[in-house]
PDB file of N, CA and C in Angstrom:
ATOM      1  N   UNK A   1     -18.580  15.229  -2.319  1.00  0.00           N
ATOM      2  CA  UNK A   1     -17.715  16.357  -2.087  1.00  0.00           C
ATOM      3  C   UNK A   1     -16.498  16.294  -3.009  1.00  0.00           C
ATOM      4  N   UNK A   2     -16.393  15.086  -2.907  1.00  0.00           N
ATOM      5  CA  UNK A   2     -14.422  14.764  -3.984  1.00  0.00           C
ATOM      6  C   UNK A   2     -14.697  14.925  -5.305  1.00  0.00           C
ATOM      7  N   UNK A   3     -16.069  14.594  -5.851  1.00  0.00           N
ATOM      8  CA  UNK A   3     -16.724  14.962  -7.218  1.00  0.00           C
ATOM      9  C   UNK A   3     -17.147  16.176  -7.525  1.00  0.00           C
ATOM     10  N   UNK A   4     -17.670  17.622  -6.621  1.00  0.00           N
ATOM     11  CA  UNK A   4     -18.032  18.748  -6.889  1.00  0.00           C
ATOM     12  C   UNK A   4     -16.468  19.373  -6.842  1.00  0.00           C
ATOM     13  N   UNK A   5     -15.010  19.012  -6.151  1.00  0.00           N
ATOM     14  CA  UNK A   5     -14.448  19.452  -5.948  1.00  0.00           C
ATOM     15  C   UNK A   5     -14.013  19.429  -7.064  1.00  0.00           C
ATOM     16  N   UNK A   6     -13.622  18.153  -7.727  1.00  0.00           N
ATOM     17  CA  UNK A   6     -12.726  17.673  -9.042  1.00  0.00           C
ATOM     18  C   UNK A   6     -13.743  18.622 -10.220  1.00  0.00           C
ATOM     19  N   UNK A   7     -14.813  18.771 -10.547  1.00  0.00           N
ATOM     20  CA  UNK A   7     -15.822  19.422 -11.370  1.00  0.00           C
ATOM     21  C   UNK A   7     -15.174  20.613 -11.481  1.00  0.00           C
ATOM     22  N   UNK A   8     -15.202  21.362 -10.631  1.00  0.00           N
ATOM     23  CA  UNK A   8     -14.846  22.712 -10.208  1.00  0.00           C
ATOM     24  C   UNK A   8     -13.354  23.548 -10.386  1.00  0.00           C
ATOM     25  N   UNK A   9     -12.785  22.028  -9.886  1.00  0.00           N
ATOM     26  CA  UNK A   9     -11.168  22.659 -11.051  1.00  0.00           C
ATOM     27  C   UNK A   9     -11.212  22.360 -12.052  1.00  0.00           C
ATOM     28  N   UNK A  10     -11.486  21.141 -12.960  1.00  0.00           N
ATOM     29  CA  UNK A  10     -11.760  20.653 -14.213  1.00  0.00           C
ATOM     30  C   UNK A  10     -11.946  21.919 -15.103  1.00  0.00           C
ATOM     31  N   UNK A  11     -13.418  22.841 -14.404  1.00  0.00           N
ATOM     32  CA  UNK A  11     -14.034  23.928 -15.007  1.00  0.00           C
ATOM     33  C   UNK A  11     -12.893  25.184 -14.740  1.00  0.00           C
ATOM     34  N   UNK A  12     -12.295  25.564 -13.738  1.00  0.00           N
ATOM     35  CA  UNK A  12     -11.266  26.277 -13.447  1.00  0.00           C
ATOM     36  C   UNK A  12     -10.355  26.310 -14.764  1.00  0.00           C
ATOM     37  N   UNK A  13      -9.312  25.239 -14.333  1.00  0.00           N
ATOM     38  CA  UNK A  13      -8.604  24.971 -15.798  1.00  0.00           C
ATOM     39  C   UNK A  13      -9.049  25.325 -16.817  1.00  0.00           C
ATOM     40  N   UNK A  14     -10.122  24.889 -17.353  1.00  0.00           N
ATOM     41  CA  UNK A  14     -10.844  25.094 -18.351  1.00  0.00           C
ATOM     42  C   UNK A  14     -10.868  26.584 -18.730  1.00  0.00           C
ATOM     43  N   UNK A  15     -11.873  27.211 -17.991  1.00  0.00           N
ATOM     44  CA  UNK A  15     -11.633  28.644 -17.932  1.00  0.00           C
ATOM     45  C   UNK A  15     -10.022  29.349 -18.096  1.00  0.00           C
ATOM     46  N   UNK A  16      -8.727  28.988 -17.266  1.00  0.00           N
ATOM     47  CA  UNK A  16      -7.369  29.549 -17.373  1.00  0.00           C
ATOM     48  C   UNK A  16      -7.495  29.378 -18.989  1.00  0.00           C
ATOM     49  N   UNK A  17      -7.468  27.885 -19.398  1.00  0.00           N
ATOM     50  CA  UNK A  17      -7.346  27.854 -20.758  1.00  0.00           C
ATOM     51  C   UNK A  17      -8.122  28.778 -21.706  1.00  0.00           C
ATOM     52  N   UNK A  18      -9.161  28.655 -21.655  1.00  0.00           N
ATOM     53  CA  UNK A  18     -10.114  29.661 -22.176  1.00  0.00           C
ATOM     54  C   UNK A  18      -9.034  30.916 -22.740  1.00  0.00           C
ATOM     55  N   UNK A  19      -9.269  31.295 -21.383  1.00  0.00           N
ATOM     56  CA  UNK A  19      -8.881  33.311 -21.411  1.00  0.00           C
ATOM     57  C   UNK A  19      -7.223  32.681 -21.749  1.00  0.00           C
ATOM     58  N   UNK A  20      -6.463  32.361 -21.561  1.00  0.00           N
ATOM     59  CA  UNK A  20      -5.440  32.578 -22.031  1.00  0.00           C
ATOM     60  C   UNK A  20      -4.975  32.137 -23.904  1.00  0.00           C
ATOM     61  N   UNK A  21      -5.859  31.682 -24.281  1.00  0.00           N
ATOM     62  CA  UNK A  21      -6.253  31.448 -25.774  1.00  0.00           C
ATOM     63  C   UNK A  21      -6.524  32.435 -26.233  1.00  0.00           C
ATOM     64  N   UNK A  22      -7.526  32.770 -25.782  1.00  0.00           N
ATOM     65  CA  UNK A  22      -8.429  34.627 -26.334  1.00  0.00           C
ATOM     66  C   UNK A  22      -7.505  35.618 -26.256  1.00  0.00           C
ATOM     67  N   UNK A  23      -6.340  35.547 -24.938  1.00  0.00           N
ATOM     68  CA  UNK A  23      -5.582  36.751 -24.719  1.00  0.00           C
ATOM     69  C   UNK A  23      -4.410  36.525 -25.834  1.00  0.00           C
ATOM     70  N   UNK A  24      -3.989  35.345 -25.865  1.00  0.00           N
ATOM     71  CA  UNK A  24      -2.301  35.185 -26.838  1.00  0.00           C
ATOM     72  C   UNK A  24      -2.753  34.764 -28.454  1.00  0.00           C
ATOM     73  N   UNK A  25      -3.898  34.745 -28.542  1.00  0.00           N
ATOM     74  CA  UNK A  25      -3.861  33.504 -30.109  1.00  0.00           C
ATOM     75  C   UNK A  25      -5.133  34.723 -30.770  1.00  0.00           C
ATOM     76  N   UNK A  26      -4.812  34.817 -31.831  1.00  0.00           N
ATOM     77  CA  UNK A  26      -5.946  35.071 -33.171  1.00  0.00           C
ATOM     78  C   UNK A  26      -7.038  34.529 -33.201  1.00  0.00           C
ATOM     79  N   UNK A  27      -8.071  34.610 -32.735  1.00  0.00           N
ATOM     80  CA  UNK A  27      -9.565  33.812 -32.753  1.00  0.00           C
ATOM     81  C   UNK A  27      -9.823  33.419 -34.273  1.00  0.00           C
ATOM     82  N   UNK A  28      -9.819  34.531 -35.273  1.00  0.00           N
ATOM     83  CA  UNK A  28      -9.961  34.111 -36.490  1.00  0.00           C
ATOM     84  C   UNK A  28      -8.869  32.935 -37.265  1.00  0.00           C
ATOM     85  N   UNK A  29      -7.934  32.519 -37.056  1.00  0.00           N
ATOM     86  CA  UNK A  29      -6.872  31.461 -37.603  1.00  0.00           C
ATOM     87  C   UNK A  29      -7.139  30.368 -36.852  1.00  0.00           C
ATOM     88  N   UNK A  30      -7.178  29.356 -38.315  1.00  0.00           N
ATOM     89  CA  UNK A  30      -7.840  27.708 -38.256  1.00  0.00           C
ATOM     90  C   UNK A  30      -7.172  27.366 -37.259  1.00  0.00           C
ATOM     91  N   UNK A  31      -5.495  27.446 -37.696  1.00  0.00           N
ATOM     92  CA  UNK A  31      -4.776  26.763 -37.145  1.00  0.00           C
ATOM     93  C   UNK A  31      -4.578  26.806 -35.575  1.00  0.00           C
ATOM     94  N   UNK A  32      -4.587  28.306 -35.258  1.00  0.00           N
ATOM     95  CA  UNK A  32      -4.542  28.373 -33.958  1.00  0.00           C
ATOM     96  C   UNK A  32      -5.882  27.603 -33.513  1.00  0.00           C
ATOM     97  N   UNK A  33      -7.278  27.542 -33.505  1.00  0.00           N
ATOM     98  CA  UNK A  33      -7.832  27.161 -33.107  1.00  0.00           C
ATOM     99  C   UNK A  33      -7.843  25.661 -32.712  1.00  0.00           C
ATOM    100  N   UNK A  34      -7.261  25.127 -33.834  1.00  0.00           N
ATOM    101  CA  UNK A  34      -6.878  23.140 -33.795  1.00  0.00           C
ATOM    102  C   UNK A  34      -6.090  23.138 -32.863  1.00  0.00           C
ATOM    103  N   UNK A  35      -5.207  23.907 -32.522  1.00  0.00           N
ATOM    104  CA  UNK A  35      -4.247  23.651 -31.567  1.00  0.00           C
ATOM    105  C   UNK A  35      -4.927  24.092 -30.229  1.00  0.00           C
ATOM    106  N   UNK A  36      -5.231  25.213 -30.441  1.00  0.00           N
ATOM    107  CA  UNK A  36      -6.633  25.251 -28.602  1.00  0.00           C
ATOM    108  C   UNK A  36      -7.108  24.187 -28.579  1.00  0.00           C
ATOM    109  N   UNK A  37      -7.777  23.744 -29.626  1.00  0.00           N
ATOM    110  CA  UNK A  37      -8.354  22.812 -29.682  1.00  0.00           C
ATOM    111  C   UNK A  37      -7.561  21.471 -28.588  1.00  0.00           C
ATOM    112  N   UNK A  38      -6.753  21.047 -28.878  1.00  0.00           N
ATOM    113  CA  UNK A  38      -5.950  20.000 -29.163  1.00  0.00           C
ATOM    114  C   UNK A  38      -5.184  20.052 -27.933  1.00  0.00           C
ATOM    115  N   UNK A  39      -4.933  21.674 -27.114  1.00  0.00           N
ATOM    116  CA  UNK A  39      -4.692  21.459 -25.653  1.00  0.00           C
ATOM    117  C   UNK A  39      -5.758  21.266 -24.493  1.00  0.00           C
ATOM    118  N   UNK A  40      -6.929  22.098 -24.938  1.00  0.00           N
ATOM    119  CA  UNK A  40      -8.083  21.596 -24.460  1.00  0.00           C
ATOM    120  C   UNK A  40      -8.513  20.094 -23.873  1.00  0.00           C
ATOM    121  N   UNK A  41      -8.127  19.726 -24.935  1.00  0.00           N
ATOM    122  CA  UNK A  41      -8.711  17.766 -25.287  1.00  0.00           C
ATOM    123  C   UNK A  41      -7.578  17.033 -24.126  1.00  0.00           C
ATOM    124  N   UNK A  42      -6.351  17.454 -23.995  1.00  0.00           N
ATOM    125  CA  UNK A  42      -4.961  16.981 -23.626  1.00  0.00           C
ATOM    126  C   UNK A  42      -5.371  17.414 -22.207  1.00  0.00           C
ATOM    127  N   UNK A  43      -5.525  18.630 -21.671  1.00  0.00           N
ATOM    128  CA  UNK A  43      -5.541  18.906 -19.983  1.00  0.00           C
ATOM    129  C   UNK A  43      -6.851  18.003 -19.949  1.00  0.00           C
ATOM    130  N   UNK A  44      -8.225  18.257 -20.324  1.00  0.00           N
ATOM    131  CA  UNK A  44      -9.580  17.436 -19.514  1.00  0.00           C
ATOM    132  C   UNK A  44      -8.631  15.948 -19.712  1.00  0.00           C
ATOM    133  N   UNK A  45      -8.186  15.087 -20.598  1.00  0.00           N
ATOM    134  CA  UNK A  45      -8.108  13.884 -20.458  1.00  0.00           C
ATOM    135  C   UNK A  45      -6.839  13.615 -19.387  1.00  0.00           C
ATOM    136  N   UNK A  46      -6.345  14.685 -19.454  1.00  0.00           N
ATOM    137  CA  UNK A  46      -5.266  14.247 -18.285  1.00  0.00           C
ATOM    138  C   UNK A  46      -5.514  14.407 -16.687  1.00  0.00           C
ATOM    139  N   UNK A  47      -6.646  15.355 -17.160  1.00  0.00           N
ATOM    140  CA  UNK A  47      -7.505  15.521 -15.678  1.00  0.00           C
ATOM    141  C   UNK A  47      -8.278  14.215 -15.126  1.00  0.00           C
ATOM    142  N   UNK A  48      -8.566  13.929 -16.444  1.00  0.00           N
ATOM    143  CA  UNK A  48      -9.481  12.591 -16.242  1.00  0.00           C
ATOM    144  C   UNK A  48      -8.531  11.530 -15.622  1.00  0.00           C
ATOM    145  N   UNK A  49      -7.680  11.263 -16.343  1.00  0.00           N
ATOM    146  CA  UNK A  49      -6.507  10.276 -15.952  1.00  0.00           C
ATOM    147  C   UNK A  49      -5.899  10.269 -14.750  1.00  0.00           C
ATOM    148  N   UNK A  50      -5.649  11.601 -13.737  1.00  0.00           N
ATOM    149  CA  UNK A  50      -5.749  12.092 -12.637  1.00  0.00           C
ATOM    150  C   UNK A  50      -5.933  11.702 -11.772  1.00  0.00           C
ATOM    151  N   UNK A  51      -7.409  12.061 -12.038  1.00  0.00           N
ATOM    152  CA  UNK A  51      -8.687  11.539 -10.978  1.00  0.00           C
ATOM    153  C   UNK A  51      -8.869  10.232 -10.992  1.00  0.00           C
ATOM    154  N   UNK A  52      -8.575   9.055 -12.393  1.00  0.00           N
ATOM    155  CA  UNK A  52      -8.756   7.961 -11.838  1.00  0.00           C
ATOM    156  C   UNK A  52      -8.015   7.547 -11.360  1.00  0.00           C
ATOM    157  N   UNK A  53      -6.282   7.819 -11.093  1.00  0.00           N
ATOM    158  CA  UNK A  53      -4.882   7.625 -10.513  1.00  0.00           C
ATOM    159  C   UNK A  53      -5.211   7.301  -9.196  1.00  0.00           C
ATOM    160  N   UNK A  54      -6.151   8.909  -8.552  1.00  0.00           N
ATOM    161  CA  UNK A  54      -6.541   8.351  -7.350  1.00  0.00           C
ATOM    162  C   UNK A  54      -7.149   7.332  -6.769  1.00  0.00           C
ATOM    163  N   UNK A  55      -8.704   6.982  -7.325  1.00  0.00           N
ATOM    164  CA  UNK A  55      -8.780   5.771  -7.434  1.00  0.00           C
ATOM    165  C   UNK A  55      -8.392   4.637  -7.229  1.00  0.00           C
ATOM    166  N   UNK A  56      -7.274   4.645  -7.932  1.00  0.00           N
ATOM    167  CA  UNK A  56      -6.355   3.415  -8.028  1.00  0.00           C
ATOM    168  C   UNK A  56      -5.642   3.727  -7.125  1.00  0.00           C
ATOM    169  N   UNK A  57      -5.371   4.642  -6.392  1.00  0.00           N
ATOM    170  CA  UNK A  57      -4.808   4.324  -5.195  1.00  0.00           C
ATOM    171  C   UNK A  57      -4.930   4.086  -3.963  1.00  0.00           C
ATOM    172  N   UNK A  58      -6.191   4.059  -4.116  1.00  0.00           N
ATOM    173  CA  UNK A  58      -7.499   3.800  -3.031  1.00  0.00           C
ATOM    174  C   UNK A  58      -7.184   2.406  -3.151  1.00  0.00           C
ATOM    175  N   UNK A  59      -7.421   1.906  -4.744  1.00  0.00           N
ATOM    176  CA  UNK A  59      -7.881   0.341  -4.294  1.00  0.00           C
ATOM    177  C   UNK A  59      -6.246   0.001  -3.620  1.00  0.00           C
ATOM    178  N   UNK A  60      -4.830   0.284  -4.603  1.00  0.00           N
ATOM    179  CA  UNK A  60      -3.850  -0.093  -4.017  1.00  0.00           C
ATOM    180  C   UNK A  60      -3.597  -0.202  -2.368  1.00  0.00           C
ATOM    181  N   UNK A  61      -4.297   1.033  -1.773  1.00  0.00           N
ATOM    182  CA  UNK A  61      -4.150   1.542  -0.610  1.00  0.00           C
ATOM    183  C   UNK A  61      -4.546   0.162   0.408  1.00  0.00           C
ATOM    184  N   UNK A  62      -5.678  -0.542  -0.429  1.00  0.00           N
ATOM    185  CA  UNK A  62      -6.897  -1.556   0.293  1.00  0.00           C
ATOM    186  C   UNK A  62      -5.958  -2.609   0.203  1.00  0.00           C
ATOM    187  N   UNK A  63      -5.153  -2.767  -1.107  1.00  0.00           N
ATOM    188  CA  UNK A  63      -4.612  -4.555  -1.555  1.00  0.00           C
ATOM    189  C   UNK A  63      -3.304  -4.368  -0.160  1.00  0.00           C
ATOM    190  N   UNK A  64      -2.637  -3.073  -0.478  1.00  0.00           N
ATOM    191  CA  UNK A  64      -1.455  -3.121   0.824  1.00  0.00           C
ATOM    192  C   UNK A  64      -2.047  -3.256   2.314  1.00  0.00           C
ATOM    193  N   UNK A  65      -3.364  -2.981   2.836  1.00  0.00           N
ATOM    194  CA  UNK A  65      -3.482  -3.325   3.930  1.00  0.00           C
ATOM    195  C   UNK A  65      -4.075  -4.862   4.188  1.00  0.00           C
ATOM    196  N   UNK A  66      -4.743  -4.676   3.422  1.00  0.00           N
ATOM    197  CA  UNK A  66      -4.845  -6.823   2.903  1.00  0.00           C
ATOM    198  C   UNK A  66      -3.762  -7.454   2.989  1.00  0.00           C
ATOM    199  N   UNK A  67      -2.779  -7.103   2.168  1.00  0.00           N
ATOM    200  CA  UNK A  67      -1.645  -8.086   2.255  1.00  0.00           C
ATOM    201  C   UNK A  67      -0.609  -7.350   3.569  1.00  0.00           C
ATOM    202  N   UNK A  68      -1.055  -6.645   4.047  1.00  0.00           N
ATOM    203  CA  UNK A  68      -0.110  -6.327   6.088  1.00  0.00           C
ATOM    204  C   UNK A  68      -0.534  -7.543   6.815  1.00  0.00           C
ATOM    205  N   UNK A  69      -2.378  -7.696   6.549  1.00  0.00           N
ATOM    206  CA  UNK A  69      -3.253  -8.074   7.850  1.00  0.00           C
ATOM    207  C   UNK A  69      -2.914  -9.855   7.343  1.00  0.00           C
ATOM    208  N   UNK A  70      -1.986 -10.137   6.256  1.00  0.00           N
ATOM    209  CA  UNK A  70      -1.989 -11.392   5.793  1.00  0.00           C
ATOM    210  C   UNK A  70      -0.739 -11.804   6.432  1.00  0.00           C
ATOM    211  N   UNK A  71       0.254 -11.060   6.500  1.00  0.00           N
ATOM    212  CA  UNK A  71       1.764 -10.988   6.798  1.00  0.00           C
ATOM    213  C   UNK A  71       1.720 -11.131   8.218  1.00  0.00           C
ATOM    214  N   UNK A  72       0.815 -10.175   9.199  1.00  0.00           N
ATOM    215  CA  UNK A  72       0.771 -10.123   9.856  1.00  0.00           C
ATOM    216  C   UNK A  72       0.468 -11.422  10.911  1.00  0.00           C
ATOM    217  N   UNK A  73      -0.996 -11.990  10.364  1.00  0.00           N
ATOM    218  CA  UNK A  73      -1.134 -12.908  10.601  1.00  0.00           C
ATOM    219  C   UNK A  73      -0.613 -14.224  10.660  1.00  0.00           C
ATOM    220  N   UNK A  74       0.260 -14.645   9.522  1.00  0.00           N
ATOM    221  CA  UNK A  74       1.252 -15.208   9.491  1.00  0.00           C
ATOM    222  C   UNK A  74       2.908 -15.264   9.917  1.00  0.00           C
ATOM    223  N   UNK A  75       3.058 -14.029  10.272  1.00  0.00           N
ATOM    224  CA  UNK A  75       4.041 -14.122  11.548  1.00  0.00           C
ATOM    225  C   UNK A  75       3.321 -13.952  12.806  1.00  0.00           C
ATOM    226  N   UNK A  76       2.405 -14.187  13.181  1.00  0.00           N
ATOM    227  CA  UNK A  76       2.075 -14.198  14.484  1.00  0.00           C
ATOM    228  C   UNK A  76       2.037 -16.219  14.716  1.00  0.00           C
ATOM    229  N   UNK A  77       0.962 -16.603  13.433  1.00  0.00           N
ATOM    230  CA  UNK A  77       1.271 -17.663  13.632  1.00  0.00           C
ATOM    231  C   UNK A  77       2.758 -18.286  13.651  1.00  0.00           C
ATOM    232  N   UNK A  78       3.514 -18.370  13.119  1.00  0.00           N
ATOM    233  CA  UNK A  78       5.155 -18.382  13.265  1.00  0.00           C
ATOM    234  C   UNK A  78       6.031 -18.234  14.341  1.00  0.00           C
ATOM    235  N   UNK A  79       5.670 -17.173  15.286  1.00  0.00           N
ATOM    236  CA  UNK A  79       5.680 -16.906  16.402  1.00  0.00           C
ATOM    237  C   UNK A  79       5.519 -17.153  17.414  1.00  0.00           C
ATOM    238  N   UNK A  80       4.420 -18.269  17.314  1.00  0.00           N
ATOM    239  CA  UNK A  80       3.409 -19.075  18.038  1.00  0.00           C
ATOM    240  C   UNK A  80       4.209 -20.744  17.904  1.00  0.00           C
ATOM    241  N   UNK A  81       4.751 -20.643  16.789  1.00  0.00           N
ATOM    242  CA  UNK A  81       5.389 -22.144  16.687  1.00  0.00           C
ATOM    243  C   UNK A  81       6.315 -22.298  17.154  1.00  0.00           C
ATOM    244  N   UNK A  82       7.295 -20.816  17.309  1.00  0.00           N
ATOM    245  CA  UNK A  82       8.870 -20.688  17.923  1.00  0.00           C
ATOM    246  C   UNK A  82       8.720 -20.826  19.720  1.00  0.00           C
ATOM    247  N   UNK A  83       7.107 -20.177  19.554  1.00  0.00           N
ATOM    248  CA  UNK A  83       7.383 -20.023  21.353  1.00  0.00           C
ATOM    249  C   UNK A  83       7.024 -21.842  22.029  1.00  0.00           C
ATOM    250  N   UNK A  84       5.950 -22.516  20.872  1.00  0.00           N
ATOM    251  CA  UNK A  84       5.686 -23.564  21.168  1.00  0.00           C
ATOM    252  C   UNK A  84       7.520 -25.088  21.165  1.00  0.00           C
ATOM    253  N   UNK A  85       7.838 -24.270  20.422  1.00  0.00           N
ATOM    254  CA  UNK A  85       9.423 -25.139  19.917  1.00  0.00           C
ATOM    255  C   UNK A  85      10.316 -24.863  21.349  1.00  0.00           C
ATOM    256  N   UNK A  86      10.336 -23.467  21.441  1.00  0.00           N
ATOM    257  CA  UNK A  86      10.886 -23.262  23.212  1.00  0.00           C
ATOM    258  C   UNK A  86      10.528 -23.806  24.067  1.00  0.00           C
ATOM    259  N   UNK A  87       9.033 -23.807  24.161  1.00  0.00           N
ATOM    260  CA  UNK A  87       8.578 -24.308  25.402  1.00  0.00           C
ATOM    261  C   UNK A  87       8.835 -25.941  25.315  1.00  0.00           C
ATOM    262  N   UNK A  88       8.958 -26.268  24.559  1.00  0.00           N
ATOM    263  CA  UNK A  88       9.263 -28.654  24.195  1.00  0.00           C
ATOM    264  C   UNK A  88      10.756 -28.117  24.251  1.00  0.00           C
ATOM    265  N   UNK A  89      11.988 -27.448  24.003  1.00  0.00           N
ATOM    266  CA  UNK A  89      12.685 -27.451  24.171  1.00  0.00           C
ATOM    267  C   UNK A  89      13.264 -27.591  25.778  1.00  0.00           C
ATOM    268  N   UNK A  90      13.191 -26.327  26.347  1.00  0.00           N
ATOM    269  CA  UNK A  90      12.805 -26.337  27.748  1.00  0.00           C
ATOM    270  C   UNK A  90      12.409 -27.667  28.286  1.00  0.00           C
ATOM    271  N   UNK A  91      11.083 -27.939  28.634  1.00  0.00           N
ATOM    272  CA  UNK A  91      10.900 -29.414  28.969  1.00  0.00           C
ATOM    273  C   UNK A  91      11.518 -30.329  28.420  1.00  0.00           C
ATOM    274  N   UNK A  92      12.223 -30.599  27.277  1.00  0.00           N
ATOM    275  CA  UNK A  92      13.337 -31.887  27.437  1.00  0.00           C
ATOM    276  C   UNK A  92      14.792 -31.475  27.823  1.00  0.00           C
ATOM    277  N   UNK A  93      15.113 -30.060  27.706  1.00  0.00           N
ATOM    278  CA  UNK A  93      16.020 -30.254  28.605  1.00  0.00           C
ATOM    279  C   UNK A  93      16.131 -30.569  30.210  1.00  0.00           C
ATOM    280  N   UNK A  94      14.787 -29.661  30.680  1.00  0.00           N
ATOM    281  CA  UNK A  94      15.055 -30.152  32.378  1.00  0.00           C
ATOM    282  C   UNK A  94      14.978 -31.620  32.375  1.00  0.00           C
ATOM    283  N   UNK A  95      14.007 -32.310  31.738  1.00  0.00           N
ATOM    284  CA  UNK A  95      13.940 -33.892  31.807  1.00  0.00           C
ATOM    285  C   UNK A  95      15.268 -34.703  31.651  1.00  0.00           C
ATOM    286  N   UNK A  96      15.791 -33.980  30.558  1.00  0.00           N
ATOM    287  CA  UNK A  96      17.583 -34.445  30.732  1.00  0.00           C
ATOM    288  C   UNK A  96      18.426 -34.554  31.269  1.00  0.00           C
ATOM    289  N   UNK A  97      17.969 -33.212  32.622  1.00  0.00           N
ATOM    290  CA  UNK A  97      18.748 -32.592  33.658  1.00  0.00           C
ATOM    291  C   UNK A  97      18.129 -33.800  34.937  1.00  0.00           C
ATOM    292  N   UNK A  98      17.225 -34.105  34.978  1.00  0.00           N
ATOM    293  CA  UNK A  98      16.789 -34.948  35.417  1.00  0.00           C
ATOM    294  C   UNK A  98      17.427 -36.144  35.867  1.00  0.00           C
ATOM    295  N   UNK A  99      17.180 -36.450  34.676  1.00  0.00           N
ATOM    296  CA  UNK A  99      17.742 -37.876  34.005  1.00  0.00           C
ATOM    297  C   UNK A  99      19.057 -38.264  34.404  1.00  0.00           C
ATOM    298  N   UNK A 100      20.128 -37.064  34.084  1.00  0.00           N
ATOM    299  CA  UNK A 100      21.256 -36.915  34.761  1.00  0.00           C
ATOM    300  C   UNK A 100      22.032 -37.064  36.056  1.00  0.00           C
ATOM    301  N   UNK A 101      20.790 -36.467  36.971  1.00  0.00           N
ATOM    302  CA  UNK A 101      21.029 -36.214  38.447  1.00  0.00           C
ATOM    303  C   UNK A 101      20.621 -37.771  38.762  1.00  0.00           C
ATOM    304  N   UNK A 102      19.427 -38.259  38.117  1.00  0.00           N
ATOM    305  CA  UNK A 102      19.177 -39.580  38.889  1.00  0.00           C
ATOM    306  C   UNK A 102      20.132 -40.628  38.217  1.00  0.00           C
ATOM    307  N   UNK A 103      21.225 -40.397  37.205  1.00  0.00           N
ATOM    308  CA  UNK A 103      22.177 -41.647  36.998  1.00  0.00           C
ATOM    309  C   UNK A 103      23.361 -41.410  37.930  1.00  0.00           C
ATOM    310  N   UNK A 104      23.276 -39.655  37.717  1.00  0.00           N
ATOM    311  CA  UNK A 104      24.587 -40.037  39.211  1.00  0.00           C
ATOM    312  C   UNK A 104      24.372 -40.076  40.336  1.00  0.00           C
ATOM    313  N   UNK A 105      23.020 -40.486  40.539  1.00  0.00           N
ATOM    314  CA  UNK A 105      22.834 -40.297  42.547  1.00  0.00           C
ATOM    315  C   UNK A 105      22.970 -42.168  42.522  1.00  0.00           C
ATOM    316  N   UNK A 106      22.398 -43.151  41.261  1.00  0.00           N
ATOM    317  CA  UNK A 106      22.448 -44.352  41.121  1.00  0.00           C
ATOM    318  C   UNK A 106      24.237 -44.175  40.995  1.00  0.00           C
ATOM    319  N   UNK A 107      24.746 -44.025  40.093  1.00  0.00           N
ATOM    320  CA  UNK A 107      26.675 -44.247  40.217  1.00  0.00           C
ATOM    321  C   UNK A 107      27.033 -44.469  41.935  1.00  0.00           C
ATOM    322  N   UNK A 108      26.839 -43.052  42.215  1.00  0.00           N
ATOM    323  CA  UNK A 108      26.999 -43.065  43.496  1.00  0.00           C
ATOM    324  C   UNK A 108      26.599 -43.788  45.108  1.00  0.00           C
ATOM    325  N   UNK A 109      25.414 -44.549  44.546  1.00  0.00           N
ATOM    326  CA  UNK A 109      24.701 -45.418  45.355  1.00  0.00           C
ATOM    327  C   UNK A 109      25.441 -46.789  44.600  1.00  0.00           C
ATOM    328  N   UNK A 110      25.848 -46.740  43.839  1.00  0.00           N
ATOM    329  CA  UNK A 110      26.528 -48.467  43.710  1.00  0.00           C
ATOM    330  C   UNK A 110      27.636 -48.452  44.154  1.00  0.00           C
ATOM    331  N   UNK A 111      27.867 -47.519  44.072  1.00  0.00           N
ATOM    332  CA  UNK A 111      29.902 -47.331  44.393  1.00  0.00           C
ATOM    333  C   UNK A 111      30.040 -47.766  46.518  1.00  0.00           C
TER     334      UNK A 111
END
């Protein structure tokens, strides 16, 4: 479908160019003709150039979601290390808190 579509203006253009050559320019003069010529050659290759732009933005389109699902993944893992760092945090503090209560219930039992 994206190939009959691109064909079809390609030929469009083509045609504008056409008739608007025939309508403004001298058919019989060289010169004008090199120069039809020479815009002719300039719109199809820029058409061409165009169409492969898109392309390339297809593949770009692919490398940016590749490198999301990479990012992504790697702050999740990251994420995973902070919650793991909290959670050992947490447990040595209560153990500290611990630790605490049973030196002063000992203070208090020697006294």
């Amino acid at each position: 479908v994206s190939v009959a579509r691109q064909l079809l203006l390609l030929v469009l253009v083509l045609v504008f160019c056409y008739l608007g050559f025939s309508a403004f320019t001298d058919l019989s003069d060289l010169n004008a003709g090199i120069i039809n010529t020479a815009v002719v050659v300039v719109v199809a290759v820029s058409f061409n150039n165009l169409t492969h732009e898109d392309s390339d933005s297809k593949a770009a389109k692919e490398r940016v979601a590749e490198m999301q699902q990479q990012i992504v993944t790697k702050i999740d893992a990251l994420f995973n290390r902070i919650h793991l760092q909290i959670h050992l945090a947490q447990h040595m503090f209560n153990r500290m808190k611990l630790d605490m209560i049973d030196q002063e219930l000992l203070s208090e039992g020697s006294q």
